[in-house]
C-alpha atoms as a PDB file:
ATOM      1  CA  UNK A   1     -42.196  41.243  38.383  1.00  0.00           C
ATOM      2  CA  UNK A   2     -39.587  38.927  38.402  1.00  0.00           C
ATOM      3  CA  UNK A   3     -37.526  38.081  35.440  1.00  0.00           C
ATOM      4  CA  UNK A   4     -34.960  35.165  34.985  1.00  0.00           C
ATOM      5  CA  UNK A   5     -31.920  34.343  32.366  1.00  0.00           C
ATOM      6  CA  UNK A   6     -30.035  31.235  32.722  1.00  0.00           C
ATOM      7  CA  UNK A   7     -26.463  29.877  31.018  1.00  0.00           C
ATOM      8  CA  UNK A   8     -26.050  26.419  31.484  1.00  0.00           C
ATOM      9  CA  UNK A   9     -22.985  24.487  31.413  1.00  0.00           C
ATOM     10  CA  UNK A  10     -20.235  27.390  31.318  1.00  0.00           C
ATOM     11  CA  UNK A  11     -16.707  26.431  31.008  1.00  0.00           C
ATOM     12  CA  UNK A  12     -15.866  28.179  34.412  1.00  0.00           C
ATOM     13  CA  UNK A  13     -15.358  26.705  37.714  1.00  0.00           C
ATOM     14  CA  UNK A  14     -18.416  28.169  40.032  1.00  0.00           C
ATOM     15  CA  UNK A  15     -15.380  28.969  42.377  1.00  0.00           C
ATOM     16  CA  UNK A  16     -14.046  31.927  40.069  1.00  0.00           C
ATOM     17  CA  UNK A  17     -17.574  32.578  39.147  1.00  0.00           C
ATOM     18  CA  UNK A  18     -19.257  33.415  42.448  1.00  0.00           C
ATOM     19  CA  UNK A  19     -16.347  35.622  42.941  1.00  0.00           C
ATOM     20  CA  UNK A  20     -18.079  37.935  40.109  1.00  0.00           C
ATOM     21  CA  UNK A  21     -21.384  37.106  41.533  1.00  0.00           C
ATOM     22  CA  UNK A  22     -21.183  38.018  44.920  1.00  0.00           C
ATOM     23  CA  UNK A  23     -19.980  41.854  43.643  1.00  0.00           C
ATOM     24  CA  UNK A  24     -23.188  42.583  41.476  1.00  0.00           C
ATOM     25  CA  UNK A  25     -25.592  40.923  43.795  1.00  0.00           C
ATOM     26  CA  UNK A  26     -28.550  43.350  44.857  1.00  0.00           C
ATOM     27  CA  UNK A  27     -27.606  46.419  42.631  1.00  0.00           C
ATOM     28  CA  UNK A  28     -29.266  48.484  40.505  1.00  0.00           C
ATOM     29  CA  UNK A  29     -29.318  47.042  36.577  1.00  0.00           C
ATOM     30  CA  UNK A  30     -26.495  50.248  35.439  1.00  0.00           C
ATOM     31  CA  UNK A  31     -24.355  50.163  37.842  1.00  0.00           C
ATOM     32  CA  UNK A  32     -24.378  46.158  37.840  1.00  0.00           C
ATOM     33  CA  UNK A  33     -23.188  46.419  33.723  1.00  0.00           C
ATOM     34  CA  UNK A  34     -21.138  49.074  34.805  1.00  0.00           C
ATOM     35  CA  UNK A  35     -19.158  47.282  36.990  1.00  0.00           C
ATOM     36  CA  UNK A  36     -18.959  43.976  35.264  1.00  0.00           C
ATOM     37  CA  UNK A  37     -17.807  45.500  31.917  1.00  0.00           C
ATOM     38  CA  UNK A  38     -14.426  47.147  33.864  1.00  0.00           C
ATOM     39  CA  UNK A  39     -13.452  43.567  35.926  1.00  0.00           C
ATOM     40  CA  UNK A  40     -10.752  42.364  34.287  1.00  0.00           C
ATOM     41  CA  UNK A  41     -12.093  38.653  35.074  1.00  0.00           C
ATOM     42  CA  UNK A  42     -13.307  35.994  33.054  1.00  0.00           C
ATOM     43  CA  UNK A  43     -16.432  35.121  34.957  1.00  0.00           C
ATOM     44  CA  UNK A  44     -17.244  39.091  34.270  1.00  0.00           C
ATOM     45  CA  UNK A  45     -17.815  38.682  30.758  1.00  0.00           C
ATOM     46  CA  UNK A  46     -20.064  35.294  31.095  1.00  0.00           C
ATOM     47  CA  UNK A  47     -21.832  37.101  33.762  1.00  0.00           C
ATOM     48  CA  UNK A  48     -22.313  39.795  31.405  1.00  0.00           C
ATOM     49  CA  UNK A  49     -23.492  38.163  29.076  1.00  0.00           C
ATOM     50  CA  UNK A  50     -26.319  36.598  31.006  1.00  0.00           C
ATOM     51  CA  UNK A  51     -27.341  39.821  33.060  1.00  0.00           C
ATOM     52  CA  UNK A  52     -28.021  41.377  29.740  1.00  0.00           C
ATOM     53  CA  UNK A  53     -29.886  38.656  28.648  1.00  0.00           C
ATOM     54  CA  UNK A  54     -31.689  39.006  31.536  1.00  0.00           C
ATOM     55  CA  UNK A  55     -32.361  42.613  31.006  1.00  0.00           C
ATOM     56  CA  UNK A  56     -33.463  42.161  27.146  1.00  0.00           C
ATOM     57  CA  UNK A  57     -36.211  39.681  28.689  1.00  0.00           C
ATOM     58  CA  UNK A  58     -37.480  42.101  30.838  1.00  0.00           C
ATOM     59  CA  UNK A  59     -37.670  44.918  28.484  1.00  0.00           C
ATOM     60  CA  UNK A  60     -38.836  42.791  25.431  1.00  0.00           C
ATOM     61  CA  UNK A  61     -41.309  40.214  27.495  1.00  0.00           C
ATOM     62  CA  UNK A  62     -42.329  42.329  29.916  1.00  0.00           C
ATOM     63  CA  UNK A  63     -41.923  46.189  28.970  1.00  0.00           C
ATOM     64  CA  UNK A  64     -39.983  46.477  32.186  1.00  0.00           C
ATOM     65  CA  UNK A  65     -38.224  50.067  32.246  1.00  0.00           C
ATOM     66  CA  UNK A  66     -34.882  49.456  32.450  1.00  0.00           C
ATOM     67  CA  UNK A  67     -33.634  52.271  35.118  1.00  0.00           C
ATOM     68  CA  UNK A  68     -36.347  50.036  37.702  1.00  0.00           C
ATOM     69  CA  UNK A  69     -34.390  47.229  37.580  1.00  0.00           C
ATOM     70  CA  UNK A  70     -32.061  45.474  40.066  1.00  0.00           C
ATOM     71  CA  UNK A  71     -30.652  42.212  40.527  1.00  0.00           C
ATOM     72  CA  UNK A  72     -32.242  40.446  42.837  1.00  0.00           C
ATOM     73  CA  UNK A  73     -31.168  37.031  42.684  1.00  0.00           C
ATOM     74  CA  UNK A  74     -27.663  35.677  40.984  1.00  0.00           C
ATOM     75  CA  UNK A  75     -26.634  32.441  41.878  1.00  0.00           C
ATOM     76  CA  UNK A  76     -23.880  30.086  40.340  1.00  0.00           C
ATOM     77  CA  UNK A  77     -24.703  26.339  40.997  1.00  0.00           C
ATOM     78  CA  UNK A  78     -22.064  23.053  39.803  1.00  0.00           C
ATOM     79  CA  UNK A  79     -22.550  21.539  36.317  1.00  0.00           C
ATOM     80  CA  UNK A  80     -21.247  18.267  35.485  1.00  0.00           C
ATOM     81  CA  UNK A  81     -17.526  18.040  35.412  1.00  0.00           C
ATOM     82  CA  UNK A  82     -15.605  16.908  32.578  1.00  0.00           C
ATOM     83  CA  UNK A  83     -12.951  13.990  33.505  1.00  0.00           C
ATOM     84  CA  UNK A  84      -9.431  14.198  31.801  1.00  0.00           C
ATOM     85  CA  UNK A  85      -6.327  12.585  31.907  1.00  0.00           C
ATOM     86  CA  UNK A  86      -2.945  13.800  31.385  1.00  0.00           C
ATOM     87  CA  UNK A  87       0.712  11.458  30.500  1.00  0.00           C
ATOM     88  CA  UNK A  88       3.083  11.107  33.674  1.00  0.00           C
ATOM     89  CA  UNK A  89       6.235   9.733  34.144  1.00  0.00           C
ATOM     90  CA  UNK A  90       7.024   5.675  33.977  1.00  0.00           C
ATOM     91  CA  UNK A  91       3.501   5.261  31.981  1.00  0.00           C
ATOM     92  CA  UNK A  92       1.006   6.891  34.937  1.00  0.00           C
ATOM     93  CA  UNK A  93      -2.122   9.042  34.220  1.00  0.00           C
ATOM     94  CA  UNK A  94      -2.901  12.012  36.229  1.00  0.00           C
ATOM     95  CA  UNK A  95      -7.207  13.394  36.140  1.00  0.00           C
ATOM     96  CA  UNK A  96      -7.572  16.287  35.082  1.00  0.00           C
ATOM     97  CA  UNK A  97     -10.966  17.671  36.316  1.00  0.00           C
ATOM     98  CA  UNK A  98     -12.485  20.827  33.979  1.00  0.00           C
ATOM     99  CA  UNK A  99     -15.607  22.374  36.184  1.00  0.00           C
ATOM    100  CA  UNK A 100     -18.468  23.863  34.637  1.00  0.00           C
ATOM    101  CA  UNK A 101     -21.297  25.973  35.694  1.00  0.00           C
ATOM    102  CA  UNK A 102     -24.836  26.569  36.138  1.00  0.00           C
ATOM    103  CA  UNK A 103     -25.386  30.626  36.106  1.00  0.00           C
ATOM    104  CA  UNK A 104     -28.931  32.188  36.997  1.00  0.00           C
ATOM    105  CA  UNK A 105     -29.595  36.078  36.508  1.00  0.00           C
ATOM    106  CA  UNK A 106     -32.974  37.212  38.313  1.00  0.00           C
ATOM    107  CA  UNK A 107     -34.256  41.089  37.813  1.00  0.00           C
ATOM    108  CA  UNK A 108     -36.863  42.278  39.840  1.00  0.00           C
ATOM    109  CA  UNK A 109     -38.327  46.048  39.693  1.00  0.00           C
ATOM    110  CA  UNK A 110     -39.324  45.612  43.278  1.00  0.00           C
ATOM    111  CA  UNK A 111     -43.251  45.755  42.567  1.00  0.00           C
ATOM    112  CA  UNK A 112     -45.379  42.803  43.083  1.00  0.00           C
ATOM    113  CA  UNK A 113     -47.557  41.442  40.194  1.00  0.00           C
END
């Protein structure tokens, strides 16, 4: 069974994000919360967010146990930037480029349906 949560358009860069990504990839669902809850990083409390999404899917859609869990998949793709400008000396403009993100959350209990 494989269960999916997505946040779309986060107000990280996918830089910082897949920094936070790449450490919970392929755990088990506790030690995955675990882990993000004691990261002091910001992309550890949108992550969070959406892995516990993820696991209230599972348990509420599905009646997945919880302890089966892990996450199988967890990928952070580029959303569409937003394009600002900033005052410079003698009247120039400088772009200011705010990235966003696409976040995915997969759980799988490692049986096949």
């Amino acid at each position: 069974m494989q269960v999916t949560s997505k946040l779309r358009y986060a107000r990280i860069s996918p830089q910082k994000c897949r920094l936070v990504a790449d450490v919970v990839r392929g755990q088990p669902v506790g030690n995955a919360i675990s882990t993000l809850k004691f990261m002091p990083k910001k992309g550890a409390d949108i992550v969070l967010k959406v892995l516990e999404s993820a696991v209230a899917n599972a348990e509420h859609n599905h009646g997945a146990d919880i302890d089966e869990l892990k996450v199988s998949l967890i990928h952070v793709d580029t959303a569409p930037t937003l394009k600002r400008f900033a005052a410079r000396a003698k009247g120039r403009g400088a772009r200011i480029i705010k990235r966003n993100s696409h976040i995915t959350v997969s759980l799988s209990d490692g049986k096949k349906d």
